[in-house]
C-alpha atoms as a PDB file:
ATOM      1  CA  UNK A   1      67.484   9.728  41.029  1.00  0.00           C
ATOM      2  CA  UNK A   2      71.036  10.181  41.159  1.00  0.00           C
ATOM      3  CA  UNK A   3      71.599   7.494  38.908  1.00  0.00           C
ATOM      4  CA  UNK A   4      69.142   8.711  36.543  1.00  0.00           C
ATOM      5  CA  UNK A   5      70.745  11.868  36.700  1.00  0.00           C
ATOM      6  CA  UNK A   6      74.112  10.280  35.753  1.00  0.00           C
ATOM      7  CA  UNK A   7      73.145   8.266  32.829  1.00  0.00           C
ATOM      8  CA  UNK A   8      71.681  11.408  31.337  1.00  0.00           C
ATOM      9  CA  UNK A   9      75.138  13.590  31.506  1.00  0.00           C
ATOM     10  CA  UNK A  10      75.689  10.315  28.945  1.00  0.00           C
ATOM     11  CA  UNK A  11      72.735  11.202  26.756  1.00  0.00           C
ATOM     12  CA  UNK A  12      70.704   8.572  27.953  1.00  0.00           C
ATOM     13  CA  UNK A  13      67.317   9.370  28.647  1.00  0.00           C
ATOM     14  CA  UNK A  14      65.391   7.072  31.082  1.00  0.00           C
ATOM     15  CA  UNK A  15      61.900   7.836  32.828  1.00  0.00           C
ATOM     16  CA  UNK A  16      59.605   5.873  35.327  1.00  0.00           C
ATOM     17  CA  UNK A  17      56.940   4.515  34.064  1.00  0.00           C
ATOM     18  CA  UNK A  18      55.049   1.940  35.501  1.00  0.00           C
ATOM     19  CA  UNK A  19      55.699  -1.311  37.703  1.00  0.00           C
ATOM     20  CA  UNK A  20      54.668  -5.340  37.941  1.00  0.00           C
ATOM     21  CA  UNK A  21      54.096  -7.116  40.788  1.00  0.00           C
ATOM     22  CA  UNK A  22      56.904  -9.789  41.664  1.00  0.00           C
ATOM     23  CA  UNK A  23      57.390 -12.942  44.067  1.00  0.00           C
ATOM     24  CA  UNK A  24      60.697 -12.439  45.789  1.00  0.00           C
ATOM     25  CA  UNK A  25      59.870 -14.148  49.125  1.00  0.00           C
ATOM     26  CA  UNK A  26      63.255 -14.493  50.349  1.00  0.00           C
ATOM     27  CA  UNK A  27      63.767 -10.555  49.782  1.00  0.00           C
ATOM     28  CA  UNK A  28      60.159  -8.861  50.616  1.00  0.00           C
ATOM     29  CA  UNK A  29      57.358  -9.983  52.661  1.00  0.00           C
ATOM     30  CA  UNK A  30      54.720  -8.597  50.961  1.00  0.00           C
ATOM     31  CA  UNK A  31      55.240  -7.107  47.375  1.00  0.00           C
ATOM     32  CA  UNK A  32      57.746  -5.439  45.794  1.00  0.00           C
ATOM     33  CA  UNK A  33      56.904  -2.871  42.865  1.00  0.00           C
ATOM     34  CA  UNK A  34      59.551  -3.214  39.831  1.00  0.00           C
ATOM     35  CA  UNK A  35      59.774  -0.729  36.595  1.00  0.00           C
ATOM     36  CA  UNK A  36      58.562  -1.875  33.321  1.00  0.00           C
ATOM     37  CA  UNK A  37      60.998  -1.211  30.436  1.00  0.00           C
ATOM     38  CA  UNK A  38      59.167   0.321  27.193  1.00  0.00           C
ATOM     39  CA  UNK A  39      60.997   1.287  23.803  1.00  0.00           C
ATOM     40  CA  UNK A  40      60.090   3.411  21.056  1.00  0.00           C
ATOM     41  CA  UNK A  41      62.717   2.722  18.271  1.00  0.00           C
ATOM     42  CA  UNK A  42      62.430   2.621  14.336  1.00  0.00           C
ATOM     43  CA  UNK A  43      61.644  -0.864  13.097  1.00  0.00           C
ATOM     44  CA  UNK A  44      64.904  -0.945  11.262  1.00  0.00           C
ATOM     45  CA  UNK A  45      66.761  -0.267  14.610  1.00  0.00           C
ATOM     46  CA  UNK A  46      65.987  -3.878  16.047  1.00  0.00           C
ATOM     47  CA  UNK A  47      68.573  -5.984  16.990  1.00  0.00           C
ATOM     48  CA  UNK A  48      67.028  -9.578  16.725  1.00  0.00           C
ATOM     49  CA  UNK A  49      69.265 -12.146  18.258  1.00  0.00           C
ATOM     50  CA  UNK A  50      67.669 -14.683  15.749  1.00  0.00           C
ATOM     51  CA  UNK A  51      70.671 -13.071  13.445  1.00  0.00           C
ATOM     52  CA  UNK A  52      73.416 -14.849  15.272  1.00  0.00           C
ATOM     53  CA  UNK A  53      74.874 -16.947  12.656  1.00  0.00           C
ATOM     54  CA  UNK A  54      77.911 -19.277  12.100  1.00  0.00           C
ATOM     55  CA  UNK A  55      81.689 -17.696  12.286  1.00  0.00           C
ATOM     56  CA  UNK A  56      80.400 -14.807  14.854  1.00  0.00           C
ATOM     57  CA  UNK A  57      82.655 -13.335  17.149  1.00  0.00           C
ATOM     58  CA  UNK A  58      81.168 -13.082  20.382  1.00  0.00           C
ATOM     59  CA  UNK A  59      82.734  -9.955  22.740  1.00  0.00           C
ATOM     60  CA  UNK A  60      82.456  -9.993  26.216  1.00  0.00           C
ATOM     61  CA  UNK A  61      82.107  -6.797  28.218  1.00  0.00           C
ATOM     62  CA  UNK A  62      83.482  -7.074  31.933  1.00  0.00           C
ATOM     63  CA  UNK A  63      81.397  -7.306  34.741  1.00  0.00           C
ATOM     64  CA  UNK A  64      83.555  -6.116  37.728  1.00  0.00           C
ATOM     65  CA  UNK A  65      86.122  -3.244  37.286  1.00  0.00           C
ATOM     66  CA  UNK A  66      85.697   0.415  37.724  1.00  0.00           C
ATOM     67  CA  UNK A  67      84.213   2.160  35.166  1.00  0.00           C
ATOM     68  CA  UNK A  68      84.643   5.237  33.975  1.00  0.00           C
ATOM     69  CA  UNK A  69      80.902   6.485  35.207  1.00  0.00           C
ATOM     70  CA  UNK A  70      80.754   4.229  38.325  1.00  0.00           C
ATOM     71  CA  UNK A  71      82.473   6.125  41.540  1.00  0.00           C
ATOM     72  CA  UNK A  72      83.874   3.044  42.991  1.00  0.00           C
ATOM     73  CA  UNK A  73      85.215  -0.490  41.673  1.00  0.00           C
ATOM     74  CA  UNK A  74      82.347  -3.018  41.064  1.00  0.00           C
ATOM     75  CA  UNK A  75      82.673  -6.482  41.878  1.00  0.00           C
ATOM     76  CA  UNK A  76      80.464  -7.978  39.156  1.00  0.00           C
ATOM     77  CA  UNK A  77      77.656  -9.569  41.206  1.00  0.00           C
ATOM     78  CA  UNK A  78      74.923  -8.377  39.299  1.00  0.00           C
ATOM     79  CA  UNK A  79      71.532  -8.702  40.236  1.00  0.00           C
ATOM     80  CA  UNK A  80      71.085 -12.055  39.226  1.00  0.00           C
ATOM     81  CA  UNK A  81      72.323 -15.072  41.638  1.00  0.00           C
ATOM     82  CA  UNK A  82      72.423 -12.300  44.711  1.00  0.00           C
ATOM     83  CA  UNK A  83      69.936 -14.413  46.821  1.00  0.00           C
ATOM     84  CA  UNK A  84      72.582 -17.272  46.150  1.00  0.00           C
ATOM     85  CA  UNK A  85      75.345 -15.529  46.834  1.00  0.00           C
ATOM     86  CA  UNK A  86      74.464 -13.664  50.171  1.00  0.00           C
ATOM     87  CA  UNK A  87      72.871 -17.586  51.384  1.00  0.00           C
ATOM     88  CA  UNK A  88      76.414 -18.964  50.213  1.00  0.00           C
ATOM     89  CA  UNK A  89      78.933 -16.665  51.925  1.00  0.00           C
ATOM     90  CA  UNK A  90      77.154 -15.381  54.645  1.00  0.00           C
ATOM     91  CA  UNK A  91      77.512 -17.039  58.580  1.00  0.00           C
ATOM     92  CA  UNK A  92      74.314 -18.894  59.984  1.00  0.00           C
ATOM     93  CA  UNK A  93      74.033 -16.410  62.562  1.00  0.00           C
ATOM     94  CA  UNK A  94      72.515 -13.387  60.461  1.00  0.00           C
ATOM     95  CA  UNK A  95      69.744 -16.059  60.317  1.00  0.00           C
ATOM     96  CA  UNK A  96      69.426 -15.523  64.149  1.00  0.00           C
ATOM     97  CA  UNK A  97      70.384 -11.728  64.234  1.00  0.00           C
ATOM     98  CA  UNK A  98      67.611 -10.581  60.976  1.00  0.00           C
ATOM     99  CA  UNK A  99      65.050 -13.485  60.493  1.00  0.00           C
ATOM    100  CA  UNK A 100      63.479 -10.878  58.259  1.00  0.00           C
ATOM    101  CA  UNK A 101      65.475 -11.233  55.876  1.00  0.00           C
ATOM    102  CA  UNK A 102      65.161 -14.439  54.219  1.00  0.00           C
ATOM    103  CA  UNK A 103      61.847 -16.279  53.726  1.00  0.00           C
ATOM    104  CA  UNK A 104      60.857 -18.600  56.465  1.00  0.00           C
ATOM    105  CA  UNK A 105      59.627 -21.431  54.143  1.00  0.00           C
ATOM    106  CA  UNK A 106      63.628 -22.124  53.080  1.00  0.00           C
ATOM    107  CA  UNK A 107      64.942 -25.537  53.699  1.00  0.00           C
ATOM    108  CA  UNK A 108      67.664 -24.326  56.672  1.00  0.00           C
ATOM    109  CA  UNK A 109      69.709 -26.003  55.878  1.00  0.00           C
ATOM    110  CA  UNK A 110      70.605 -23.478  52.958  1.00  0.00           C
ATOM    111  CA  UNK A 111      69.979 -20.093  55.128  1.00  0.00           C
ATOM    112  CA  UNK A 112      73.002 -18.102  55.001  1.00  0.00           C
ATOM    113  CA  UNK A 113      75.425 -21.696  55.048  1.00  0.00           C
ATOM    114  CA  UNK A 114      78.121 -19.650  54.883  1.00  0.00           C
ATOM    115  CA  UNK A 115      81.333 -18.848  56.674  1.00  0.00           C
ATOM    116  CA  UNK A 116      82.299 -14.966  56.175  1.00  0.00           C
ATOM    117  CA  UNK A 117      80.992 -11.755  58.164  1.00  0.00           C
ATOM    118  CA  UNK A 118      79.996  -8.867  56.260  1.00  0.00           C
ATOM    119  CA  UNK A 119      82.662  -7.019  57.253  1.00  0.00           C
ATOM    120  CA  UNK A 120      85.440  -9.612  56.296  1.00  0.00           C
ATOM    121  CA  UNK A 121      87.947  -8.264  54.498  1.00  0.00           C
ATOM    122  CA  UNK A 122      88.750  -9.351  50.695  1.00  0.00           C
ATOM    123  CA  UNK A 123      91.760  -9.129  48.254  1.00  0.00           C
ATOM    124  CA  UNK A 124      89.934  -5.344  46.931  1.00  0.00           C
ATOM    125  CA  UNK A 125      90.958  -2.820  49.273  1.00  0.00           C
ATOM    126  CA  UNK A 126      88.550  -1.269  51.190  1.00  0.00           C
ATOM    127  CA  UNK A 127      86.060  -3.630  49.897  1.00  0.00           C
ATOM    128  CA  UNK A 128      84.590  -6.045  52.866  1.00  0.00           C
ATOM    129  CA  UNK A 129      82.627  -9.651  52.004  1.00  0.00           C
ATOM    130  CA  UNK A 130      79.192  -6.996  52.076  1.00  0.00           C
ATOM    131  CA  UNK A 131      80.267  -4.585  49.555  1.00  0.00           C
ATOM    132  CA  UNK A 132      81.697  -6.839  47.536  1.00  0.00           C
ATOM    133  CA  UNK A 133      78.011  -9.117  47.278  1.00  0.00           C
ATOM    134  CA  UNK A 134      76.165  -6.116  46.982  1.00  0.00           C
ATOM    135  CA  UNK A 135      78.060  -3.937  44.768  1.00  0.00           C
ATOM    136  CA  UNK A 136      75.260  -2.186  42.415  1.00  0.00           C
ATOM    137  CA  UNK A 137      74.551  -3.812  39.117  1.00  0.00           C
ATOM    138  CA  UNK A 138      76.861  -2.224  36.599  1.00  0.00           C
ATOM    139  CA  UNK A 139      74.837  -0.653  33.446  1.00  0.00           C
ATOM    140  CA  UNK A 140      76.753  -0.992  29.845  1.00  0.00           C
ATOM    141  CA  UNK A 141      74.062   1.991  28.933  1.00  0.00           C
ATOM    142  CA  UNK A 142      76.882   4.524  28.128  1.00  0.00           C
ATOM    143  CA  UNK A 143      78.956   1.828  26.325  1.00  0.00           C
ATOM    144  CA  UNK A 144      76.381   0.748  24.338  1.00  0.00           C
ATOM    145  CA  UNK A 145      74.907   4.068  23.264  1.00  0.00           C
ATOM    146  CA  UNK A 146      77.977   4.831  21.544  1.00  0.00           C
ATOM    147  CA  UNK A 147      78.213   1.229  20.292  1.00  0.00           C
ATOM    148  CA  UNK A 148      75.208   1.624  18.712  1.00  0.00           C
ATOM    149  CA  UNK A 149      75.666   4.641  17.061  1.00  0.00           C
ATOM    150  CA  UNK A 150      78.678   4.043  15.609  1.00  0.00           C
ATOM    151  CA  UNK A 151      77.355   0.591  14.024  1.00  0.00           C
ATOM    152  CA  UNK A 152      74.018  -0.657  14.953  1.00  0.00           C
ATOM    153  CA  UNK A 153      74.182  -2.562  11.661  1.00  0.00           C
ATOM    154  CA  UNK A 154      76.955  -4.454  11.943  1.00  0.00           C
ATOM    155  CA  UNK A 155      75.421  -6.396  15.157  1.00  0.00           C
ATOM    156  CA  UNK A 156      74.013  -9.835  15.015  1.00  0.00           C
ATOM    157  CA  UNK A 157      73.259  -9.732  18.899  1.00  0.00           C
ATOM    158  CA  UNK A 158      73.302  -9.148  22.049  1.00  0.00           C
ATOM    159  CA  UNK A 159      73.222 -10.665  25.389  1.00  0.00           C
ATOM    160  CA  UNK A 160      72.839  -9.936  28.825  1.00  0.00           C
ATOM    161  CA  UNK A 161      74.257 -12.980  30.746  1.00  0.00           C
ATOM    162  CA  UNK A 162      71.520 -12.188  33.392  1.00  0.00           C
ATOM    163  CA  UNK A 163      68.874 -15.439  34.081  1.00  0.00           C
ATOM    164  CA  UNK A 164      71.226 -18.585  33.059  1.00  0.00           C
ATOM    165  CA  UNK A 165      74.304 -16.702  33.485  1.00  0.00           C
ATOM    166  CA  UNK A 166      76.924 -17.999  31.154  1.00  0.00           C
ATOM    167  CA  UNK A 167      74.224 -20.266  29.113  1.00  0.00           C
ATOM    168  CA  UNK A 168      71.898 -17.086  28.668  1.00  0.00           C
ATOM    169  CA  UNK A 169      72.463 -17.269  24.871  1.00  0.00           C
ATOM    170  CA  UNK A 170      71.054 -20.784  24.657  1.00  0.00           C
ATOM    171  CA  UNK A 171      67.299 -18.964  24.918  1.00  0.00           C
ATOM    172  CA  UNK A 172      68.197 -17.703  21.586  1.00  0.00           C
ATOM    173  CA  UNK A 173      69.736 -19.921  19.150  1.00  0.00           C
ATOM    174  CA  UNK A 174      68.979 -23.094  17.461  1.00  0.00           C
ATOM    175  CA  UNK A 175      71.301 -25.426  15.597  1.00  0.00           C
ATOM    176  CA  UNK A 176      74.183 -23.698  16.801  1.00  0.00           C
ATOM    177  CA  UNK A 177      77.146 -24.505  18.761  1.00  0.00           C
ATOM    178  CA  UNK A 178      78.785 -21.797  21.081  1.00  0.00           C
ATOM    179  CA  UNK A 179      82.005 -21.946  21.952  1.00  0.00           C
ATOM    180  CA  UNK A 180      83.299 -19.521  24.761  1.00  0.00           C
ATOM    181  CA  UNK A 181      87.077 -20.513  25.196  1.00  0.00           C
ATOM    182  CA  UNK A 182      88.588 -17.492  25.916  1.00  0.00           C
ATOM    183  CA  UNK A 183      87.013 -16.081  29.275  1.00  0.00           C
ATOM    184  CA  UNK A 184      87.620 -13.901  31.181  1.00  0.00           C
ATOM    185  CA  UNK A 185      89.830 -14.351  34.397  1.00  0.00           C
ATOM    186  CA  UNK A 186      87.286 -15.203  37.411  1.00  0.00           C
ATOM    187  CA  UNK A 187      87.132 -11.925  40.118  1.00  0.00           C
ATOM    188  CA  UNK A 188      87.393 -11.921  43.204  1.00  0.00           C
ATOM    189  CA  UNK A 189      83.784 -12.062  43.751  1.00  0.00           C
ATOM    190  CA  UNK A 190      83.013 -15.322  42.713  1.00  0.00           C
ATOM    191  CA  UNK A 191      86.670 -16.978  43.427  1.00  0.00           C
ATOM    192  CA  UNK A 192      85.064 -16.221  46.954  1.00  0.00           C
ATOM    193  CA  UNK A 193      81.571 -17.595  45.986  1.00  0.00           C
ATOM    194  CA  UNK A 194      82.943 -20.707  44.921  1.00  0.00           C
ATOM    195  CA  UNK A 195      85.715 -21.308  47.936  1.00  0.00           C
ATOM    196  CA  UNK A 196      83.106 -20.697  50.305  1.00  0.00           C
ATOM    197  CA  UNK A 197      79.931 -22.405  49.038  1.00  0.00           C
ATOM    198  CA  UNK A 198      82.138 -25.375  47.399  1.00  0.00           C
ATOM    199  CA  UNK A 199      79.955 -25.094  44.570  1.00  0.00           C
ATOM    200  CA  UNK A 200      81.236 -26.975  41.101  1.00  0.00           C
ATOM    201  CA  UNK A 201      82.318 -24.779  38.705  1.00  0.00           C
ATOM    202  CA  UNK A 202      80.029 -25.893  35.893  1.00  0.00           C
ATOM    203  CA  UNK A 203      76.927 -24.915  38.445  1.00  0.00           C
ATOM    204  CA  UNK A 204      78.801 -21.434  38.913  1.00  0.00           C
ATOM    205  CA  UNK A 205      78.517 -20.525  35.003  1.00  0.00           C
ATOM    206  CA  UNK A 206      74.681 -20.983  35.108  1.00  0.00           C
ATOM    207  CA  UNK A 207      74.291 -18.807  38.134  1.00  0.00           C
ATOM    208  CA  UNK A 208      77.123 -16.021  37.767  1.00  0.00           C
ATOM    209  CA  UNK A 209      78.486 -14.032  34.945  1.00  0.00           C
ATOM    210  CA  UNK A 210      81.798 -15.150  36.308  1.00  0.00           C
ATOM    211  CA  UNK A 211      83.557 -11.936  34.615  1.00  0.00           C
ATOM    212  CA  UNK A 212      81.595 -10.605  32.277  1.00  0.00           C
ATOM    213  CA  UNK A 213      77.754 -10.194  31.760  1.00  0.00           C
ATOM    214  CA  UNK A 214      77.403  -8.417  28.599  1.00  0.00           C
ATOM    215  CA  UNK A 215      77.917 -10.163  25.125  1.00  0.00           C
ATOM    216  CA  UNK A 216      77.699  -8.628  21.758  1.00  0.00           C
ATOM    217  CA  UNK A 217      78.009 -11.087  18.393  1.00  0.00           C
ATOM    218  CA  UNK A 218      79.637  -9.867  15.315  1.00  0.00           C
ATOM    219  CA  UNK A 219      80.083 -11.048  11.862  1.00  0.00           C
ATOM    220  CA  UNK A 220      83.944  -9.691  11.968  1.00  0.00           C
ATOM    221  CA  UNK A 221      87.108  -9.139  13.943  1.00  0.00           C
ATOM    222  CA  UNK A 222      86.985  -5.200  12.256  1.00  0.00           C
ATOM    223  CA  UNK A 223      83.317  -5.104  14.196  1.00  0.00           C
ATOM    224  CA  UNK A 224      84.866  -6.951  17.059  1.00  0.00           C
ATOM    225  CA  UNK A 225      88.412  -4.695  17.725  1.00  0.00           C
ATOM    226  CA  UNK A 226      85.858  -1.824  17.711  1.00  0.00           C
ATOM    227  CA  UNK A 227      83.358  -2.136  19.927  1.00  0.00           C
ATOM    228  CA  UNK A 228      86.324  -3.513  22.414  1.00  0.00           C
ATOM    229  CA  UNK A 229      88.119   0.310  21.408  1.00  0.00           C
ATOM    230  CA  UNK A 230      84.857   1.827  22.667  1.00  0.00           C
ATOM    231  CA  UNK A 231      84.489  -0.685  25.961  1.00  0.00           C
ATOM    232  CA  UNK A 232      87.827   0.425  27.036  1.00  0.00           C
ATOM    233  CA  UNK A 233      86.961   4.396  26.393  1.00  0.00           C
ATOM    234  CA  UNK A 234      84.992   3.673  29.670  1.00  0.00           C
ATOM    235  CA  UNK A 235      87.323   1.881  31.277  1.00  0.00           C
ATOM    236  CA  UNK A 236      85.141  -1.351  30.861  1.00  0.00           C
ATOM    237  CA  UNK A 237      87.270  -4.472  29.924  1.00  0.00           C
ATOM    238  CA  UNK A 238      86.429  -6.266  26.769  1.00  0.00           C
ATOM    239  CA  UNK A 239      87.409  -8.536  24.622  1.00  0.00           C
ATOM    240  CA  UNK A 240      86.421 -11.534  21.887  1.00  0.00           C
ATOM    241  CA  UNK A 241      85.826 -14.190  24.449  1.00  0.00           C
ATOM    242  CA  UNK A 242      84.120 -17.072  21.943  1.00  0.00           C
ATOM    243  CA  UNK A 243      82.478 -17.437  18.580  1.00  0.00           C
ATOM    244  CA  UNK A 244      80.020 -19.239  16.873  1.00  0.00           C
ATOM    245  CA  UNK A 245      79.462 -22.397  14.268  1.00  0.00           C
ATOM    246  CA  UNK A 246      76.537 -24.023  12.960  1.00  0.00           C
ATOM    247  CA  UNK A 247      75.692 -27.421  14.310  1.00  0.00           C
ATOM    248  CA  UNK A 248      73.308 -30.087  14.550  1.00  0.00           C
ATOM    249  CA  UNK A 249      71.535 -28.765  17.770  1.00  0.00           C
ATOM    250  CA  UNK A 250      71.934 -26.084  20.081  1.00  0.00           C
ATOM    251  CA  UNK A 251      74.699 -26.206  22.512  1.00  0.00           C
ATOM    252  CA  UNK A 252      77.476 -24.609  24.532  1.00  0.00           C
ATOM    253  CA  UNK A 253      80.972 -25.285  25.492  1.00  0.00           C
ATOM    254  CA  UNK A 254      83.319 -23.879  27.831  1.00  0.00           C
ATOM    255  CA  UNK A 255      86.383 -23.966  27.898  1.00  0.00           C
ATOM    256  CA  UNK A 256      88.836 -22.753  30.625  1.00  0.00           C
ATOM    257  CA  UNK A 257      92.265 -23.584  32.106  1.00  0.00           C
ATOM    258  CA  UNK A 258      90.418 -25.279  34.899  1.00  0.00           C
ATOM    259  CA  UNK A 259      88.404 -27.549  32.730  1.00  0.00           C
ATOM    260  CA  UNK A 260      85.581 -28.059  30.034  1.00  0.00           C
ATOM    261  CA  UNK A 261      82.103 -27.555  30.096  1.00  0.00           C
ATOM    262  CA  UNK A 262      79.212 -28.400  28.331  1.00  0.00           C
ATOM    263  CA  UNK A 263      75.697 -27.693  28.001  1.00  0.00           C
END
């Protein structure tokens, strides 16, 4: 309720409605009940991702920072990859200590594998190895409200780097090549991720946002500079972190000072 409360001093208006049924084994023994997301919007107001077309800019909006409507600094997790994460850095004997929470059927050799204790410190101040995995899911609603007013038309798409991570976009192109060489720098989140789990970094960019988990793709650098202006009124880093060209197939590269991907 509280953060329903919050996103409507931002003139967003969000309401319960109803819920699904989901399998989440490793998090909830019997059900869990989840919100389904409805939308009543002029036809003309859609934002089709089938629009992303060659010469795009594609702007990233950070994952992890402190926002200008979030009371504390946010390390990025995410919801997506947290049953990874917690399995990854975690010590083996929370296994012991709470067997209810992770799902029995698990090979064990994966349950919390780990070498850090909750309450291990990190380079955040006051922010231990728990907050830090379990920092809340950051919402772009406020940034993107006043994106979208100020020019819903100029948008090819948009992205939320949520299932797939980094290669999210690939759901929604064909005969295009994506290039992403100007990432963000990793945070400290998933530096730690990766030291502790040893997992390769090309793995890491399917499973984490690794810095940013928002994308927007633009036909301009005009459309580009301005939605970053508006990211940054919130305190939310941004900034043109790829673009697009047309291609034989669909596929995506990238690039970073500690190597090249592809997919």
């Amino acid at each position: 309720e509280a953060f329903l409360a919050d996103m409507r001093e931002h003139g967003i208006g969000i309401y319960h409605t109803g819920g699904e049924t989901a399998d989440v084994g490793d998090l909830v023994r019997t059900i869990i009940v989840d919100s389904s997301v409805t939308a009543r919007m002029p036809r003309n107001h859609v934002i089709d991702n089938a629009n992303i077309a060659h010469g795009d800019l594609i702007v990233g909006l950070a994952s992890y920072g402190q926002a200008t409507y979030e009371k504390r600094y946010n390390s990025g997790m995410g919801a997506n990859g947290l049953t990874s994460a917690r399995h990854d850095v975690f010590k083996t004997n929370y296994a012991d200590k709470y067997p209810e929470s992770y799902d029995n059927a698990m090979d064990s050799s994966l349950v919390y594998c780990g070498s850090q204790s909750l309450t291990q410190s990190t380079s955040i101040e006051e922010m231990d190895a728990g907050k830090m995995v379990l920092s809340p899911t950051r919402t772009y609603a406020p940034v993107l409200k006043r994106v979208l007013e100020a020019m819903r038309n100029n948008i090819h798409g948009i992205v939320h780097c949520s299932g797939g991570a980094q290669t999210k976009v690939l759901h929604f192109v064909d005969d295009m090549h994506i290039v992403k060489d100007n990432m963000f720098g990793i945070p400290p989140l998933f530096e730690m991720i990766r030291r502790v789990s040893d997992t390769p970094m090309q793995e890491m960019y399917t499973v984490f946002n690794m810095g940013h988990r928002m994308e927007l793709y633009l036909p301009d650098l005009k459309s580009a500079e301005q939605v970053i202006d508006i990211a940054r009124e919130f305190n939310v880093d941004a900034k043109i972190i790829g673009y697009c060209e047309k291609a034989n197939q669909k596929k995506l590269t990238i690039k970073t000072d500690r190597g090249i991907w592809l997919y």
